[in-house]
Each structure stands twice: as structure tokens, then as C-alpha cells.
Protein backbone atom coordinates (compact mmCIF):
# COMPACT_ATOMS: atom_id res chain seq x y z
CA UNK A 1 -11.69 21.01 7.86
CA UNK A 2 -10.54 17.47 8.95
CA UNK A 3 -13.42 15.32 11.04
CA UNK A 4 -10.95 13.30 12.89
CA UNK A 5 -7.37 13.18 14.05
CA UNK A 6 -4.29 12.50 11.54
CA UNK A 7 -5.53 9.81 9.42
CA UNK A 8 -7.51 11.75 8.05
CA UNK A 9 -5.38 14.67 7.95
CA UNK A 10 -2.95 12.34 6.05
CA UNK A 11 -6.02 11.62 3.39
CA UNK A 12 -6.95 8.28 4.30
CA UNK A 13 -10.44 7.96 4.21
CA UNK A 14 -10.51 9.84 0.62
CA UNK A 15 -7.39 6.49 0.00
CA UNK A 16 -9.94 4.12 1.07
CA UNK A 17 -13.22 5.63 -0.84
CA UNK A 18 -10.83 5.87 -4.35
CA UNK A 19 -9.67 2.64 -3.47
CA UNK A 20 -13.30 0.98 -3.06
CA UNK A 21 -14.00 2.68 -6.53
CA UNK A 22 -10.79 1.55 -8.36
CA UNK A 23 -11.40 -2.24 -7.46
CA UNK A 24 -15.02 -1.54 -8.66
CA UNK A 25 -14.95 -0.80 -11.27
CA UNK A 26 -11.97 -2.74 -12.39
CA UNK A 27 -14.47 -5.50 -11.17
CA UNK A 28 -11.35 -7.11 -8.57
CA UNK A 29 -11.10 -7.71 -5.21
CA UNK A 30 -8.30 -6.50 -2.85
CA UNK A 31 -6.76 -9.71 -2.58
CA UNK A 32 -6.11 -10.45 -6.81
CA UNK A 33 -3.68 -7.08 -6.62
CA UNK A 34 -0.87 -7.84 -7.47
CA UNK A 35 1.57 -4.70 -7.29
CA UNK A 36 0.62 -1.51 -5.51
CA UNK A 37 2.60 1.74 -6.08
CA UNK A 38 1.83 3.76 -3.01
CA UNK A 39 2.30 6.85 -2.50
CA UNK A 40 4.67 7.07 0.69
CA UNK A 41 5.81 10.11 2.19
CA UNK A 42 6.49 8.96 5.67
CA UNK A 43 6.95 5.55 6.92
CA UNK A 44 3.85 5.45 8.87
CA UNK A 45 1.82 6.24 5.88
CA UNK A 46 3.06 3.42 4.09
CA UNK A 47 1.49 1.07 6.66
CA UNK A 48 -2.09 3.24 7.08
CA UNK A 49 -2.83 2.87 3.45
CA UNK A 50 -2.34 -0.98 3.25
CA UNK A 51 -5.20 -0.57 5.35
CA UNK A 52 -7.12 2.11 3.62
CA UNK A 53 -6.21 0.16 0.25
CA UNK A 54 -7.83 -3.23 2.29
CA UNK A 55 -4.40 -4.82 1.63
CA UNK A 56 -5.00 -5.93 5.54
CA UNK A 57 -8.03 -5.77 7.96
CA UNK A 58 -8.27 -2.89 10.38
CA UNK A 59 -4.98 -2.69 12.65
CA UNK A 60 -3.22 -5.56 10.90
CA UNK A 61 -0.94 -3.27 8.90
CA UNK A 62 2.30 -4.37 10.96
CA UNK A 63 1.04 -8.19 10.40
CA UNK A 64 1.28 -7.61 6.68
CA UNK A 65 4.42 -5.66 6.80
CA UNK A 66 5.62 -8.65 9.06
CA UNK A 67 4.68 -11.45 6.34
CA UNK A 68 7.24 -11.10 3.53
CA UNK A 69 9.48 -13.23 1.17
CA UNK A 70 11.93 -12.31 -1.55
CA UNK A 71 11.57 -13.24 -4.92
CA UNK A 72 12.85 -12.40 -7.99
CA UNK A 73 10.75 -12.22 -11.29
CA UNK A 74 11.73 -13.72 -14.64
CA UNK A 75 14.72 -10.99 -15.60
CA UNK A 76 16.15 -11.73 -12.26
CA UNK A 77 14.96 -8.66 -10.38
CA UNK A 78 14.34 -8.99 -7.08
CA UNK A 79 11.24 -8.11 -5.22
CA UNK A 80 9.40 -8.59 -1.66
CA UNK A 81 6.14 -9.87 -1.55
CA UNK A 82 3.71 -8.76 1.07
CA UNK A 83 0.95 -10.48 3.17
CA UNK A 84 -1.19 -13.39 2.65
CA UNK A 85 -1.50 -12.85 -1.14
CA UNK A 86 2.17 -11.81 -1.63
CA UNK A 87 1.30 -8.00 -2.81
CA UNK A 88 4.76 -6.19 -4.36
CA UNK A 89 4.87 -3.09 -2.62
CA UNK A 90 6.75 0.13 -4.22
CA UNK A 91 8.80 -1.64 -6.94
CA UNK A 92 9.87 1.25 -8.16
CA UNK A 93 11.87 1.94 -4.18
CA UNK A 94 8.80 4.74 -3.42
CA UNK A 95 9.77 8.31 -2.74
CA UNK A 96 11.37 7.58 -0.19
CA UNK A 97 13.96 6.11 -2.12
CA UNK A 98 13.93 8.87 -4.38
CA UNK A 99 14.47 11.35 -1.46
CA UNK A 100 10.68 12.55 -1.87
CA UNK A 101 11.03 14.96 -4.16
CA UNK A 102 7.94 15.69 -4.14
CA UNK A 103 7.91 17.29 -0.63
């Protein structure tokens, strides 16, 4: 059974414990990430886990949404950076891009 109300539902707290394990043991912090490949099924998700990821502080998802530039790497691709620290979100477009196939 689920504790709380949607988030959890939508697996965030389980996001946010991997997460805090990941950076860990990789011996990083949130803010040296770089790129992030998230797994977004709905929109909404998308924002919840750059919180559950600690991308952003609590509620400050839309802020880091909000704070973006475009820039394009070395073989002239272009990319949008992300928040203070300029994260690449989904380079690969996401599912959504690829018409979640997977649900």
C-alpha cells in the first residue's frame, strides 16, 4: 500500500532514497550532475523528480524548469541547460518524445 497521496503513488520517495544512494556512492553531490535521463511519463513527473533527484529544494521544481539557456555542445547539438548548475535534462527527447512506449 501507498502511505501518502500521489507522489508516492508515482514512486517518488523510492526516486529520492535511490537517488541519495547513487550520489553516494558515486561520492558527488547533486549539484556536479551534469546530465540526468529521467524517466518521464507525464509532465508533472518530470518536475516531482527534479525534486526527488535534489536537482531543486522542496517546491522549487517550476523555478528550475523556469531557469534555462540553450547551448549547443562541441558537434553542434543543441541542448537546454537547467537551473543554477545548468543540468541537461532528457537529451535523448524522454519518452515523451518517443510517444512512451513504454506505457
Amino acid at each position: 500500500s501507498f502511505a501518502g497521496g500521489a507522489a508516492d503513488l508515482a514512486g517518488l520517495p523510492q526516486a529520492a532514497r535511490a537517488a541519495a544512494e547513487a550520489y553516494a556512492q558515486a561520492g558527488v553531490r547533486p549539484e556536479e550532475i551534469g546530465v540526468v535521463e529521467l524517466h518521464d511519463c507525464f509532465s508533472p513527473n518530470e518536475l516531482l523528480l527534479y525534486e526527488a533527484l535534489q536537482l531543486c529544494g522542496p517546491g522549487r521544481a517550476a523555478e528550475f524548469w523556469r531557469q534555462r539557456e540553450t547551448v549547443a555542445n562541441a558537434g553542434g547539438a543543441q541542448h537546454v541547460r537547467q537551473g543554477p548548475h545548468g543540468v541537461v535534462v532528457n537529451p535523448s527527447g524522454g519518452l515523451e518524445s518517443k510517444g512512451h512506449p513504454i506505457g
